[in-house]
PDB file of N, CA and C in Angstrom:
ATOM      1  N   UNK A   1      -0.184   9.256  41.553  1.00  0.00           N
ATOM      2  CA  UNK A   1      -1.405   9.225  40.775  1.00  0.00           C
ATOM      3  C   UNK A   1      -2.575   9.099  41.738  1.00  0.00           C
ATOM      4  N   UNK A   2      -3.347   9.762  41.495  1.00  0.00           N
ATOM      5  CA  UNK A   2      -4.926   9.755  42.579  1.00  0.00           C
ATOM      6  C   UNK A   2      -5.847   8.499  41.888  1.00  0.00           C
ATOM      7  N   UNK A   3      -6.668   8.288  42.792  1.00  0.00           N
ATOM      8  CA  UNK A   3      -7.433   7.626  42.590  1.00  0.00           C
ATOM      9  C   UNK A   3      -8.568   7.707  41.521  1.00  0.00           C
ATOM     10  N   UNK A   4      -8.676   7.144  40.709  1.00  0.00           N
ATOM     11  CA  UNK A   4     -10.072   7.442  39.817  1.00  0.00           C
ATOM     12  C   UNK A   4     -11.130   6.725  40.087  1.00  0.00           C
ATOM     13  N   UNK A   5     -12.611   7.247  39.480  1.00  0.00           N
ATOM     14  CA  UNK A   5     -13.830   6.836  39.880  1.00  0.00           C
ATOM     15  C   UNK A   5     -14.355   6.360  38.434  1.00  0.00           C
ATOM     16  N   UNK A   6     -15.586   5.901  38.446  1.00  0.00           N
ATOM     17  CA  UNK A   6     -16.563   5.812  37.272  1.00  0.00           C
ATOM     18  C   UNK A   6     -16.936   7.040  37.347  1.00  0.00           C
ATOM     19  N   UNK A   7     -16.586   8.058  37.871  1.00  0.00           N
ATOM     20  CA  UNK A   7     -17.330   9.617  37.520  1.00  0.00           C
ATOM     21  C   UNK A   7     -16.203  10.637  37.193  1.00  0.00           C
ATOM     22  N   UNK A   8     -14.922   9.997  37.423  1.00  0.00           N
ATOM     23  CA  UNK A   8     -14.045  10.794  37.110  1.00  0.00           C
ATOM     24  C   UNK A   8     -13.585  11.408  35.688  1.00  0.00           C
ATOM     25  N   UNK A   9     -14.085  12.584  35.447  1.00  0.00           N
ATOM     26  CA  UNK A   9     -13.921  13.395  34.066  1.00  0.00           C
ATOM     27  C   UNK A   9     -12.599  12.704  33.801  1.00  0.00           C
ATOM     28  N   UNK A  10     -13.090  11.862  32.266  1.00  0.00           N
ATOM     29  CA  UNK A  10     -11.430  11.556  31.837  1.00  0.00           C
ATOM     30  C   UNK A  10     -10.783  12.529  30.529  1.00  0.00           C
ATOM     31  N   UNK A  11      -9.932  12.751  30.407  1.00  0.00           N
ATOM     32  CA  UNK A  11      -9.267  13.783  29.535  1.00  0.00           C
ATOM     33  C   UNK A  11      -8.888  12.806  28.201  1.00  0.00           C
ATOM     34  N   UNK A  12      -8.176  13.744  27.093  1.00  0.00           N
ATOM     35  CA  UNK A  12      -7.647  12.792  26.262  1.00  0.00           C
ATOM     36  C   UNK A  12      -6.178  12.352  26.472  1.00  0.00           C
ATOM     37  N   UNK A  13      -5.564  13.361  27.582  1.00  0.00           N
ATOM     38  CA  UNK A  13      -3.726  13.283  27.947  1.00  0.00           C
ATOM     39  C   UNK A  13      -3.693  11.859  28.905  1.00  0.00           C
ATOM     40  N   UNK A  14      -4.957  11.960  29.662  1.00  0.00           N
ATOM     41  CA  UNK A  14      -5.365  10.460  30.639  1.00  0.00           C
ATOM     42  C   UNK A  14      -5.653   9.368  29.674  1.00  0.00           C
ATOM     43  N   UNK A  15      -6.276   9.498  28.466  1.00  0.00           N
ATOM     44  CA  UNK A  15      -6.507   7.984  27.338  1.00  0.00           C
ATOM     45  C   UNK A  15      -4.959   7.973  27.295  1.00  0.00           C
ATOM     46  N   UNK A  16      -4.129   8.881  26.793  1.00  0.00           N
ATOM     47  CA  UNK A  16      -2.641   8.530  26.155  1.00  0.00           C
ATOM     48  C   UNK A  16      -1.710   8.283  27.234  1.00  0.00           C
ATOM     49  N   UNK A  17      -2.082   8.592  28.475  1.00  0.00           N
ATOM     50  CA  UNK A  17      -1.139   7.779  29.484  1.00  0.00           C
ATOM     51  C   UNK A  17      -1.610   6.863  29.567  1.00  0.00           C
ATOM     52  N   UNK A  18      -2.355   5.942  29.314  1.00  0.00           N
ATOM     53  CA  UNK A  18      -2.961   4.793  29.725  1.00  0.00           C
ATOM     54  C   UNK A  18      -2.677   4.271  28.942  1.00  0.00           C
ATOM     55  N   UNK A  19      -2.762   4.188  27.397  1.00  0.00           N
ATOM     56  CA  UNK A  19      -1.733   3.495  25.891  1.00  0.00           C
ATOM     57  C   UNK A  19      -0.956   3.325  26.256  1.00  0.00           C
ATOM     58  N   UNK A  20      -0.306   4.515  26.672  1.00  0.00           N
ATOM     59  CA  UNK A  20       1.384   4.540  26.965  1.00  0.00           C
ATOM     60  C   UNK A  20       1.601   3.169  27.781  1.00  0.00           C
ATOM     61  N   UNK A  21       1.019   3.330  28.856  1.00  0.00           N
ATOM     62  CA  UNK A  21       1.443   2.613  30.266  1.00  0.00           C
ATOM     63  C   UNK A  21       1.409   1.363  29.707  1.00  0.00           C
ATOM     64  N   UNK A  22      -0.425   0.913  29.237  1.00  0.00           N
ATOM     65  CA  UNK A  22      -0.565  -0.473  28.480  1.00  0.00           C
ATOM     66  C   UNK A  22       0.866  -1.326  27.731  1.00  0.00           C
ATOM     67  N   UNK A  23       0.861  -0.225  26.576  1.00  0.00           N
ATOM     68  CA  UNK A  23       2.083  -0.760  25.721  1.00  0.00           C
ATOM     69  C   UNK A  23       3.285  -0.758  26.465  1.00  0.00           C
ATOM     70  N   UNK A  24       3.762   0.019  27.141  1.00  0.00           N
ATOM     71  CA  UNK A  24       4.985  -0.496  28.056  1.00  0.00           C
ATOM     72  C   UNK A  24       5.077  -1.674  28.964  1.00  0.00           C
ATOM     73  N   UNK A  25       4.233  -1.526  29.654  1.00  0.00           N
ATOM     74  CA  UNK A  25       3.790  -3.184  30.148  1.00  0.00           C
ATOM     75  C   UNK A  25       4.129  -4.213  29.311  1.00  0.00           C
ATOM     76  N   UNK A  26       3.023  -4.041  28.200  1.00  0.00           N
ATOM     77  CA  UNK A  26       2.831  -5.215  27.251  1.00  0.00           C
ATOM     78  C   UNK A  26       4.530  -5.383  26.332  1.00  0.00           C
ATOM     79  N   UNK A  27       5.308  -4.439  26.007  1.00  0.00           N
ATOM     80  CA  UNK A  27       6.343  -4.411  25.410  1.00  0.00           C
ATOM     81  C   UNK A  27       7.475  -5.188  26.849  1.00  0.00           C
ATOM     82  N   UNK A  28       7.846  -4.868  27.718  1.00  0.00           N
ATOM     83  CA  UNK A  28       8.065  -5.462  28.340  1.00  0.00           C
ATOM     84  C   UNK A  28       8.112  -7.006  28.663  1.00  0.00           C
ATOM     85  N   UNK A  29       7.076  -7.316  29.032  1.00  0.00           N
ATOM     86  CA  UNK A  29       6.715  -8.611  29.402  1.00  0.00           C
ATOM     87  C   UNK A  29       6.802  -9.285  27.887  1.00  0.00           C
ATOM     88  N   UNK A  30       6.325  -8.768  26.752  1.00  0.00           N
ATOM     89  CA  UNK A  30       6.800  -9.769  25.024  1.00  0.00           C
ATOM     90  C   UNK A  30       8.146  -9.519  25.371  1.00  0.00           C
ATOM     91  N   UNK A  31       9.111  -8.959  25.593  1.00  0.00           N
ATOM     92  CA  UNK A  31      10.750  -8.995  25.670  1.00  0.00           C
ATOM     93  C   UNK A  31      11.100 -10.091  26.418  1.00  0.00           C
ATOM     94  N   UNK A  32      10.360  -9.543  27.526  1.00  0.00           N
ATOM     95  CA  UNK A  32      11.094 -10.722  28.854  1.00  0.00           C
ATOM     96  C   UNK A  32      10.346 -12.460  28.807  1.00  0.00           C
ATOM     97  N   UNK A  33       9.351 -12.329  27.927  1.00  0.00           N
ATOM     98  CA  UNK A  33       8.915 -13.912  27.299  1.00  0.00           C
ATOM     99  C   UNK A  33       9.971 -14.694  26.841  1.00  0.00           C
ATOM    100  N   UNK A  34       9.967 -13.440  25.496  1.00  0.00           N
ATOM    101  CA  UNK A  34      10.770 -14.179  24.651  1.00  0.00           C
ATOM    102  C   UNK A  34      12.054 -14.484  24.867  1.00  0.00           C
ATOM    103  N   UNK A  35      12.951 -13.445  25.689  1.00  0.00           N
ATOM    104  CA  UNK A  35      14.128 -13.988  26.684  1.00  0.00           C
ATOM    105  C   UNK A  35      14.161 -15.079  27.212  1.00  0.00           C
ATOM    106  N   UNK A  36      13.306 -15.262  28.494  1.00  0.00           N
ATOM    107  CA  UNK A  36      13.058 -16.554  28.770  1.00  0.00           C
ATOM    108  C   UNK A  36      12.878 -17.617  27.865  1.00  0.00           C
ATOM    109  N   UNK A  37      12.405 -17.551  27.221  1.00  0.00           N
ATOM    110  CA  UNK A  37      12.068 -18.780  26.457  1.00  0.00           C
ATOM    111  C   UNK A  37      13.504 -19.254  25.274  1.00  0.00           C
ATOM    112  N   UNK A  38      14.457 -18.266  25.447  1.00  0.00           N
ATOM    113  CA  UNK A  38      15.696 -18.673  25.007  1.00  0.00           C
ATOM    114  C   UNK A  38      16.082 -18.339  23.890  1.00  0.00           C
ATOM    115  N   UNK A  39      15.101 -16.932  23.218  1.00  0.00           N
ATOM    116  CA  UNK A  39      15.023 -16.006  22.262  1.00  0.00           C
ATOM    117  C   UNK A  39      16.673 -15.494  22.144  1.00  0.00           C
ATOM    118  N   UNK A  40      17.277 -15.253  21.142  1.00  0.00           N
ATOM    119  CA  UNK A  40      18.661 -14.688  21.332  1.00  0.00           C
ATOM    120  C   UNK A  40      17.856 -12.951  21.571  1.00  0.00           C
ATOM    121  N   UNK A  41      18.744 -12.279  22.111  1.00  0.00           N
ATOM    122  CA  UNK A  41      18.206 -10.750  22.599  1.00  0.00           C
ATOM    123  C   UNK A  41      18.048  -9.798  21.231  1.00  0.00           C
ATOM    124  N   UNK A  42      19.480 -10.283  20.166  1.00  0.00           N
ATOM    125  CA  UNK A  42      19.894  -9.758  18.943  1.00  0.00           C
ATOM    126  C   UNK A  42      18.220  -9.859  18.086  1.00  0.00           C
ATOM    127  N   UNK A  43      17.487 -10.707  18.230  1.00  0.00           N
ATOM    128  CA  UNK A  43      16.688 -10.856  17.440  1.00  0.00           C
ATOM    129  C   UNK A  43      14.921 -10.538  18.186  1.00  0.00           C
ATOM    130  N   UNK A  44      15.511  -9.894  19.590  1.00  0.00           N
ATOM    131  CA  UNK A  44      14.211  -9.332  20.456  1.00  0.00           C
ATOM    132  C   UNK A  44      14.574  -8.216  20.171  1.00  0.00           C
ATOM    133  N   UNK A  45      15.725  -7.643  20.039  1.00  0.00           N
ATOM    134  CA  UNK A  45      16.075  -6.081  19.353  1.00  0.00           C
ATOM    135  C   UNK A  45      15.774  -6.119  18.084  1.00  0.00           C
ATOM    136  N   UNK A  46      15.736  -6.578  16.857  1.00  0.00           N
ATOM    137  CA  UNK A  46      15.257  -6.626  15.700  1.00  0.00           C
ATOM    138  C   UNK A  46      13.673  -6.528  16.162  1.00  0.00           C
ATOM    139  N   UNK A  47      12.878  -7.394  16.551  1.00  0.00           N
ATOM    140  CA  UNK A  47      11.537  -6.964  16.421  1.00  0.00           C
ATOM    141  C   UNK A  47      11.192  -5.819  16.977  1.00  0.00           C
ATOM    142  N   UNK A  48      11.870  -5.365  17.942  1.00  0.00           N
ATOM    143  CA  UNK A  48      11.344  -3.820  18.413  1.00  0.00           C
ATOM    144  C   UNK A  48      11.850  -3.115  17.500  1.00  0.00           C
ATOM    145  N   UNK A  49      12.979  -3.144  16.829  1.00  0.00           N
ATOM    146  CA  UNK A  49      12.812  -2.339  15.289  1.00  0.00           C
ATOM    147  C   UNK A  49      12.221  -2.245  14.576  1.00  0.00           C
ATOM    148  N   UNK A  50      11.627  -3.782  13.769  1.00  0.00           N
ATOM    149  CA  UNK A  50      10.592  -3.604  13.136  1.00  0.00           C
ATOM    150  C   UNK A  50       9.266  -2.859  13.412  1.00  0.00           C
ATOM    151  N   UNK A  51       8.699  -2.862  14.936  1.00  0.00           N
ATOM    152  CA  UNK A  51       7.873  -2.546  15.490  1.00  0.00           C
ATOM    153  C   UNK A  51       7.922  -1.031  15.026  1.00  0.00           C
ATOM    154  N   UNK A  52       9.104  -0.226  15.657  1.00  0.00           N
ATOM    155  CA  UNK A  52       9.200   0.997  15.873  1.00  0.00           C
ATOM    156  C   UNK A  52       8.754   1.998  14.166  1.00  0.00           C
ATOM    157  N   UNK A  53       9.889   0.910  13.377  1.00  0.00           N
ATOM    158  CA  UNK A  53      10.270   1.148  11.752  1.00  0.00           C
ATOM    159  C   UNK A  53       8.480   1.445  11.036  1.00  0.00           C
ATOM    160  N   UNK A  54       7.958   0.399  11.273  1.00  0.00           N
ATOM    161  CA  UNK A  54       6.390   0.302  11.004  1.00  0.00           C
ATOM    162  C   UNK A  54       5.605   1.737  11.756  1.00  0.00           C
ATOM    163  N   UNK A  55       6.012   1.727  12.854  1.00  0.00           N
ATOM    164  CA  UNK A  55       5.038   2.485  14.017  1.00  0.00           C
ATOM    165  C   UNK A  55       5.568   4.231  13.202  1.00  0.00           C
ATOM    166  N   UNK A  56       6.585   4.374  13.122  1.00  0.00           N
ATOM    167  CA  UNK A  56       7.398   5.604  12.813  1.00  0.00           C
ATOM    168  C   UNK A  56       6.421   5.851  11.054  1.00  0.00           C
ATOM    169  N   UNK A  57       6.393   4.493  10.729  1.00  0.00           N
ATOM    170  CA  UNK A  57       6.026   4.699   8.593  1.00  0.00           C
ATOM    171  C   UNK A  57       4.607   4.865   8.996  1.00  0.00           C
ATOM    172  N   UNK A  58       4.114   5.397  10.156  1.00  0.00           N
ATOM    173  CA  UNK A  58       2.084   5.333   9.860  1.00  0.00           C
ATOM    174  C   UNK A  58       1.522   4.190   9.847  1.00  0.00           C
ATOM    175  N   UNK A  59       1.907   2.573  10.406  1.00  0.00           N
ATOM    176  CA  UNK A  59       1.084   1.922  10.403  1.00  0.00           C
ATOM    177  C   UNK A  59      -0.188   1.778  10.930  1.00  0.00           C
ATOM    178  N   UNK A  60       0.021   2.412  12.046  1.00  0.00           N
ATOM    179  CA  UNK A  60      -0.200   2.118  13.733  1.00  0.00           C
ATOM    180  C   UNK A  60      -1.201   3.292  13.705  1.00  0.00           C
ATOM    181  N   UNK A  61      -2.102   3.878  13.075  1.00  0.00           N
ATOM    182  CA  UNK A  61      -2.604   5.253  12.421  1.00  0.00           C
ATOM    183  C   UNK A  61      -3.314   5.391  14.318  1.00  0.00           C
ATOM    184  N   UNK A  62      -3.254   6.841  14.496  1.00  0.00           N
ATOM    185  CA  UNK A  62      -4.043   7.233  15.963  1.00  0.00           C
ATOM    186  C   UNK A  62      -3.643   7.116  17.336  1.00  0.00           C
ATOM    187  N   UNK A  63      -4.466   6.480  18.054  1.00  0.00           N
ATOM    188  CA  UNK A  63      -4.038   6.189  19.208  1.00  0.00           C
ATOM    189  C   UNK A  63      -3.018   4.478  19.460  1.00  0.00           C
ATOM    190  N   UNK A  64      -3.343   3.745  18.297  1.00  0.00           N
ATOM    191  CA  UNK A  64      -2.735   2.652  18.349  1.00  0.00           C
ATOM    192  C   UNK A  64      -1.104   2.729  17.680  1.00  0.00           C
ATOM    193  N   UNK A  65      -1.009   3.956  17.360  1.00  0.00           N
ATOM    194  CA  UNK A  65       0.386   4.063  17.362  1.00  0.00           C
ATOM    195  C   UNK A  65       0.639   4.944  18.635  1.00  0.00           C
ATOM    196  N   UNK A  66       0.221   5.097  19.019  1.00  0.00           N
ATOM    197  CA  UNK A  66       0.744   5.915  20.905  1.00  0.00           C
ATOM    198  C   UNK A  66       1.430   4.584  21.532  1.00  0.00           C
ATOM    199  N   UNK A  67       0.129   3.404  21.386  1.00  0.00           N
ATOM    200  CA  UNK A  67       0.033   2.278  21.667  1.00  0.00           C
ATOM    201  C   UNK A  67       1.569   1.455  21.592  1.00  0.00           C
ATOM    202  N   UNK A  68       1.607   1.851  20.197  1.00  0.00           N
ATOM    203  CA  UNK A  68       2.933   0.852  19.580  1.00  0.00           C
ATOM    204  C   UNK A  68       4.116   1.396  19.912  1.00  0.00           C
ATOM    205  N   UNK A  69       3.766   2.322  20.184  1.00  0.00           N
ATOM    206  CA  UNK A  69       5.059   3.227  20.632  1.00  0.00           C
ATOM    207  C   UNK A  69       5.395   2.703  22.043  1.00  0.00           C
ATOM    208  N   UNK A  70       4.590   2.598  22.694  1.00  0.00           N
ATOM    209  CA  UNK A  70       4.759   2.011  23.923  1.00  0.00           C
ATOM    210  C   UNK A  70       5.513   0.770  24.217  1.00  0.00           C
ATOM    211  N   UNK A  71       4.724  -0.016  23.486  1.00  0.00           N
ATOM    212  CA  UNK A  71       5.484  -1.704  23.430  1.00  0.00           C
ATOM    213  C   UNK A  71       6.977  -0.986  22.955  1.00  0.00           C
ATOM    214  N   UNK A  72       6.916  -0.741  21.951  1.00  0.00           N
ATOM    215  CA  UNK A  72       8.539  -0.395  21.535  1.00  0.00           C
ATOM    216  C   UNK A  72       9.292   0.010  22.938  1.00  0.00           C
ATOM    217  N   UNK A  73       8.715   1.076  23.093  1.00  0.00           N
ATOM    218  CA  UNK A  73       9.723   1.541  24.741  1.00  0.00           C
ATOM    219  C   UNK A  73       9.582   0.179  25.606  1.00  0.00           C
ATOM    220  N   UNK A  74       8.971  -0.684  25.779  1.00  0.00           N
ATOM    221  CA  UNK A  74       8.659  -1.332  26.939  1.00  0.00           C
ATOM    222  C   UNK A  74       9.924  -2.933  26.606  1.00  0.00           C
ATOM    223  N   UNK A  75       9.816  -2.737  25.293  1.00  0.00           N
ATOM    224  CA  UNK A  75      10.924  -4.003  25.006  1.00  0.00           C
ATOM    225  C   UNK A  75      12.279  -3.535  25.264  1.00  0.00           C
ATOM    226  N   UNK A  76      12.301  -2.073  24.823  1.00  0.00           N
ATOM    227  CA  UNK A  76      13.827  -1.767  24.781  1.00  0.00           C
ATOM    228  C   UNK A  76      14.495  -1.362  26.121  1.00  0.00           C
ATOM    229  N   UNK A  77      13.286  -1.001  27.222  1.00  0.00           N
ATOM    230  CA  UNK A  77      13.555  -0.914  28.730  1.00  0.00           C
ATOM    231  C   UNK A  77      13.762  -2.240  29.047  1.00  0.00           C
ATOM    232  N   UNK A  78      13.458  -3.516  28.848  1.00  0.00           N
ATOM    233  CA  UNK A  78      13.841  -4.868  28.911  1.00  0.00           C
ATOM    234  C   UNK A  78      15.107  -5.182  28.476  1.00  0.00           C
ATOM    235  N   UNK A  79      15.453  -4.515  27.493  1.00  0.00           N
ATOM    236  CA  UNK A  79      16.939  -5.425  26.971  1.00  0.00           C
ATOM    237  C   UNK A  79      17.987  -4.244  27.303  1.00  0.00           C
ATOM    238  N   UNK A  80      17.750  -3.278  27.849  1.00  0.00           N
ATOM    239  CA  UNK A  80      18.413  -2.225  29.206  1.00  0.00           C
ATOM    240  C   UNK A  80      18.370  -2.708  30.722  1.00  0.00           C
ATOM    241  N   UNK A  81      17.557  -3.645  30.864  1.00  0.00           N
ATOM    242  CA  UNK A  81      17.854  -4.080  32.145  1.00  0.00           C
ATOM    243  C   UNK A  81      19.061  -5.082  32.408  1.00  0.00           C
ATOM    244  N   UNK A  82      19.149  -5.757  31.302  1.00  0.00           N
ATOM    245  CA  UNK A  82      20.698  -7.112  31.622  1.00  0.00           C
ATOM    246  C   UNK A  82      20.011  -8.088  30.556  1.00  0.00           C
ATOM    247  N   UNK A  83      20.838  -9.073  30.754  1.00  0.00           N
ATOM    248  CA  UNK A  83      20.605 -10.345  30.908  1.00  0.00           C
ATOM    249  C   UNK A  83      20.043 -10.993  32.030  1.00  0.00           C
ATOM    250  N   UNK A  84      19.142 -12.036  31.565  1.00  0.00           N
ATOM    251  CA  UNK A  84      18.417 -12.904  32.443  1.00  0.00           C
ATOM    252  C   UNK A  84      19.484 -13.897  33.077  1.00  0.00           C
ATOM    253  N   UNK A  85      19.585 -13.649  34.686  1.00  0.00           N
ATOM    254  CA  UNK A  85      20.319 -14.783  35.015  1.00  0.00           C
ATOM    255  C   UNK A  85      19.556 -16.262  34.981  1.00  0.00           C
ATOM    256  N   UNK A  86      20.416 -17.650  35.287  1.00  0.00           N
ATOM    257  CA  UNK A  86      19.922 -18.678  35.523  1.00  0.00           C
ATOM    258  C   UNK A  86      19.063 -18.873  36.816  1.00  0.00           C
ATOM    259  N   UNK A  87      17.853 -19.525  36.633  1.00  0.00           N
ATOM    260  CA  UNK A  87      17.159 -19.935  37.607  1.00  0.00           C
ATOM    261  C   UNK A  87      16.051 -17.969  37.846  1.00  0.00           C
ATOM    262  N   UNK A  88      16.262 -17.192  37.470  1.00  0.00           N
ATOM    263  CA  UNK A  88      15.707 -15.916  37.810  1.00  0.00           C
ATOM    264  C   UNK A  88      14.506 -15.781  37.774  1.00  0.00           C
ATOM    265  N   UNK A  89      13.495 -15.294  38.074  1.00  0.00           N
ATOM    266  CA  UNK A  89      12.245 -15.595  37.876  1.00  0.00           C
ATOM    267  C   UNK A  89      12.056 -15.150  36.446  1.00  0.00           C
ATOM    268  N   UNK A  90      10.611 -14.991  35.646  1.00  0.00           N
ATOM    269  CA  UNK A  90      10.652 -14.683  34.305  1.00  0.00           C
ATOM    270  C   UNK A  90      10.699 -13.685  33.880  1.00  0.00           C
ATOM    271  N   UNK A  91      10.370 -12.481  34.947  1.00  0.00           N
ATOM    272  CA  UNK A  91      10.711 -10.743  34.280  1.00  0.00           C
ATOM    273  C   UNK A  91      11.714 -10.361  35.593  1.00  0.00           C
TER     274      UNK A  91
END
């Protein structure tokens, strides 16, 4: 990825990689919270269902379902990585 400026012509495919990226991040790190914090996984996979179930029925209307779509991918790349060992850091 190149560098961008405050003058750099932004596109609309550049807003939706940037949702994207956001919500994957952000889906992520809500997975690997709630892991840590001793969440059973069975029920960090249920909310990214719900998430998705909602996001899929039109909640999420526009770019904030690009958005939601993201978190969804970003939790379910979390509970594809393992289990959290003991002592591991938090993501």
């Amino acid at each position: 990825m190149s560098e961008f400026s405050e003058a750099t012509p932004l596109t609309f495919g550049m807003l939706l990689e940037a949702l994207d990226g956001c919500g994957q991040a952000v889906g992520f790190a809500l997975a690997g919270t709630l892991n840590t914090s001793g969440t059973d996984r069975s029920l960090i996979l249920k909310i990214a269902e719900s998430l998705q179930t909602l996001s899929v029925a039109g909640r999420f209307p526009g770019p904030a379902g690009h958005c939601m779509g993201g978190i969804v991918h970003g939790m379910q790349s979390f509970l594809m990585v393992g289990e959290k060992d003991d002592g591991a850091p938090l993501l």
